[in-house]
C-alpha atoms as a PDB file:
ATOM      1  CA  UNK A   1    -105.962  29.058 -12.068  1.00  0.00           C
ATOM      2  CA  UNK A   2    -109.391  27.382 -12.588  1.00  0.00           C
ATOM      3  CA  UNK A   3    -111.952  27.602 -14.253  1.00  0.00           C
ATOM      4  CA  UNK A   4    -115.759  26.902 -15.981  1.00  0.00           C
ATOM      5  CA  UNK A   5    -118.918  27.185 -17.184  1.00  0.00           C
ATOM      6  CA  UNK A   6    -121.782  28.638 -15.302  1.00  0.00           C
ATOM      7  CA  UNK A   7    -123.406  25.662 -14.049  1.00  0.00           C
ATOM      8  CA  UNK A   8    -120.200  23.847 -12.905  1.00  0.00           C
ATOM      9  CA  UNK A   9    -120.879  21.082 -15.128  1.00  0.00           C
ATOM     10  CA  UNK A  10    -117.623  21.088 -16.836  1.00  0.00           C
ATOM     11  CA  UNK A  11    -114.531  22.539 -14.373  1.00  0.00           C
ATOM     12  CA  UNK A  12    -110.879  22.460 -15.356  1.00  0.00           C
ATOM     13  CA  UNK A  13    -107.554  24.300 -14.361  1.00  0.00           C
ATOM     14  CA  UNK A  14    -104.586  25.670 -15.982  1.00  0.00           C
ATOM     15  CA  UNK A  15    -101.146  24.092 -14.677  1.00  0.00           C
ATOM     16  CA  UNK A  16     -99.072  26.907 -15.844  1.00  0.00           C
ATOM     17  CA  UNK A  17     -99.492  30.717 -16.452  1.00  0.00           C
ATOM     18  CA  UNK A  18    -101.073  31.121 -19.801  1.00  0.00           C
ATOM     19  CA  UNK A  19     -98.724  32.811 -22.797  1.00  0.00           C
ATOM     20  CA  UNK A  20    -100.098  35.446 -23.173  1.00  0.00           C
ATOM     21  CA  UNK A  21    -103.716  36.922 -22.519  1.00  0.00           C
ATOM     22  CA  UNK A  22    -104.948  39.120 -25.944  1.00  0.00           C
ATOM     23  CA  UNK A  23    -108.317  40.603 -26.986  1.00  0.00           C
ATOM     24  CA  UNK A  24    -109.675  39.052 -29.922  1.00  0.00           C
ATOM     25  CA  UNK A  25    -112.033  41.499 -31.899  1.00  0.00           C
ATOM     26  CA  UNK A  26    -112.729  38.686 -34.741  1.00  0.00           C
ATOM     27  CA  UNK A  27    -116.041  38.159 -36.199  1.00  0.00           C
ATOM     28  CA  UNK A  28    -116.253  34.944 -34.248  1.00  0.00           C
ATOM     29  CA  UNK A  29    -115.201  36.439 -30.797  1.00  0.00           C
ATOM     30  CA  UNK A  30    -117.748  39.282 -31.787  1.00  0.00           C
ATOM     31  CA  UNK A  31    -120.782  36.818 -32.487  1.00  0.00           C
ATOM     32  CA  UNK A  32    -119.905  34.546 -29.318  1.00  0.00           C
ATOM     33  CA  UNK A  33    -119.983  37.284 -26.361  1.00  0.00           C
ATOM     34  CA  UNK A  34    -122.158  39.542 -28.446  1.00  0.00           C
ATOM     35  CA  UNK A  35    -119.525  42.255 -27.712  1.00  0.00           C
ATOM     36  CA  UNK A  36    -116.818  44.025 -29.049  1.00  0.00           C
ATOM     37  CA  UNK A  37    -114.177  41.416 -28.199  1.00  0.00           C
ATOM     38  CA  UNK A  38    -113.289  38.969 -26.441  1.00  0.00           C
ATOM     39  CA  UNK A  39    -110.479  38.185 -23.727  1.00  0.00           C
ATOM     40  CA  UNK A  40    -108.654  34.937 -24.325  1.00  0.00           C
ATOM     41  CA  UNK A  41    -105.934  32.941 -22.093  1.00  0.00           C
ATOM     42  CA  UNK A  42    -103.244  31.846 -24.947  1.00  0.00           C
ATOM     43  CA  UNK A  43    -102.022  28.367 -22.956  1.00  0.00           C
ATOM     44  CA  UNK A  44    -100.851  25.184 -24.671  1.00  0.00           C
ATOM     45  CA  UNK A  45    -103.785  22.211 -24.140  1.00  0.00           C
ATOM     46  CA  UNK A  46    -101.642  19.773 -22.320  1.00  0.00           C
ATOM     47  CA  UNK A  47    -101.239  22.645 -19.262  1.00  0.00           C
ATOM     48  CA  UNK A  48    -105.309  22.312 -19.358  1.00  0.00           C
ATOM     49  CA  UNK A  49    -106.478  19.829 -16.804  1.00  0.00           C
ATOM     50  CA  UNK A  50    -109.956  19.013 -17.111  1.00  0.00           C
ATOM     51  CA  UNK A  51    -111.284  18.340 -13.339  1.00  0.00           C
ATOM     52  CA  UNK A  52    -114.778  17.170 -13.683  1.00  0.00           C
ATOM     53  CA  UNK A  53    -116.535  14.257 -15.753  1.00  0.00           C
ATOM     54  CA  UNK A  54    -118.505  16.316 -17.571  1.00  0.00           C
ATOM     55  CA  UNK A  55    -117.820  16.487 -21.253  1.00  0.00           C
ATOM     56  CA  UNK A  56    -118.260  19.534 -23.782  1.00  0.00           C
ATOM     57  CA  UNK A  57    -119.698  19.558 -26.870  1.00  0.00           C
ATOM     58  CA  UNK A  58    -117.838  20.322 -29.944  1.00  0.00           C
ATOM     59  CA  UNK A  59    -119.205  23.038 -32.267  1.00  0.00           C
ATOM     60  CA  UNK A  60    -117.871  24.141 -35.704  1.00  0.00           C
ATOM     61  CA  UNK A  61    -118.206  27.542 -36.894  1.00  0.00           C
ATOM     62  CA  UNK A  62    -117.713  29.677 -39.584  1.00  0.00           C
ATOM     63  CA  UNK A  63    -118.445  33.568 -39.743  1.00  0.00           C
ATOM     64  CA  UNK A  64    -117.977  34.977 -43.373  1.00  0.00           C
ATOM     65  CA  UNK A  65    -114.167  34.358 -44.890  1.00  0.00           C
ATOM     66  CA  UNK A  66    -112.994  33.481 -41.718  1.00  0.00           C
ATOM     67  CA  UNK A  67    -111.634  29.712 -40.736  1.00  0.00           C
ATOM     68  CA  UNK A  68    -113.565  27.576 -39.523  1.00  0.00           C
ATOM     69  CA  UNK A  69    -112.923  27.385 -35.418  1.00  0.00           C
ATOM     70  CA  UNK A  70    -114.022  24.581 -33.067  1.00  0.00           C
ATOM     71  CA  UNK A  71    -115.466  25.950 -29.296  1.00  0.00           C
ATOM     72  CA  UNK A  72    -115.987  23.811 -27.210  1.00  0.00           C
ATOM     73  CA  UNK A  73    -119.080  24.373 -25.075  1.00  0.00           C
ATOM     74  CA  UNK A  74    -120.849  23.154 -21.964  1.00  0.00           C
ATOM     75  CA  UNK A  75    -124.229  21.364 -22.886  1.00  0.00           C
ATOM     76  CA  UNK A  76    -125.850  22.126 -20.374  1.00  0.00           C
ATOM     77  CA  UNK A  77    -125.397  25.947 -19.793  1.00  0.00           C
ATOM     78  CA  UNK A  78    -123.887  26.641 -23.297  1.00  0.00           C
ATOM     79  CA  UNK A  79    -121.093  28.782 -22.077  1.00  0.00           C
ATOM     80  CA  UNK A  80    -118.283  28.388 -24.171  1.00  0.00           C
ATOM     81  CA  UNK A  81    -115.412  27.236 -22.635  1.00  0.00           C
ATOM     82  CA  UNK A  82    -112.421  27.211 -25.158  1.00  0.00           C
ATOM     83  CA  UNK A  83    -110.995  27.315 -29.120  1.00  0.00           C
ATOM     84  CA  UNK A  84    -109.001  25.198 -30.554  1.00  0.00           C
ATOM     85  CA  UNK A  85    -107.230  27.162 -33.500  1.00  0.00           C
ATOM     86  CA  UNK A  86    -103.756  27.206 -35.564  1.00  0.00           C
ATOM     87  CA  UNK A  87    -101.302  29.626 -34.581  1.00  0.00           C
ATOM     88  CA  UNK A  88     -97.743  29.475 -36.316  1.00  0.00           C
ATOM     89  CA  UNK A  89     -94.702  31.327 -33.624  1.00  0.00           C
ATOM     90  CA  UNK A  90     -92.762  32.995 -36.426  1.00  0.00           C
ATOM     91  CA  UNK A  91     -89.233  33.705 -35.526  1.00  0.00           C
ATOM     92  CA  UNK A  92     -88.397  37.081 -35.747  1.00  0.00           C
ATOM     93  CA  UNK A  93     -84.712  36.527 -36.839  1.00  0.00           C
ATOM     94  CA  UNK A  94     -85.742  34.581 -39.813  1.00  0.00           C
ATOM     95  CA  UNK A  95     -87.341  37.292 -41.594  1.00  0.00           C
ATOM     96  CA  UNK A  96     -86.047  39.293 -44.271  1.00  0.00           C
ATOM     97  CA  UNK A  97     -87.286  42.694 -43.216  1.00  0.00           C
ATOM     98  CA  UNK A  98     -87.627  41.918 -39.414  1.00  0.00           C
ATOM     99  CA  UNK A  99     -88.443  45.848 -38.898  1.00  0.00           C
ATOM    100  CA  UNK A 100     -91.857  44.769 -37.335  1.00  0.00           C
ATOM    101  CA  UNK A 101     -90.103  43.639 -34.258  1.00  0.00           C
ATOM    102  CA  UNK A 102     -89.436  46.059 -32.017  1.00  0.00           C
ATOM    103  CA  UNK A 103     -87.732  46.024 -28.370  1.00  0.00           C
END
């Protein structure tokens, strides 16, 4: 699948199906479509193949008590084109109570 911002400055492709798609309805997501939510493609960055020479600018944010995130963002068009942010993939047999798993 590939991919961009609007002016075709910066153009990449993913080499593998994401994870798992999700709607985010964070205070960043909110503030950066200046909607509800937003729809992200969970994929690890070394299946992201950057296809043009075009480089992205880096911008740190921080909306209230939430982390920090880093989006990176064309800088020409300003479309943001990806996070980079911490997950942790907790495994479900390790926990005590793992009731919140269900089949």
């Amino acid at each position: 699948m590939q991919g961009g911002c609007n002016c075709r400055y910066i153009r990449f492709r993913m080499t593998s199906p994401p994870i798992f798609v999700n709607g985010c309805h964070c205070r960043v997501c909110q503030r950066e479509t200046g909607s509800a939510f937003a729809i992200n493609a969970m994929i690890e960055a070394d299946r992201v193949e950057i296809l043009t020479d075009g480089v992205p600018e880096i911008f740190v944010s921080q909306v209230g008590s939430m982390p920090a995130t880093a989006s990176a963002r064309c800088p020409h068009c300003g479309v943001v084109l990806w996070e980079r942010i911490r997950i942790s993939a907790m495994r479900s047999a390790s926990s005590a109570a793992a009731c919140w798993m269900s089949a």
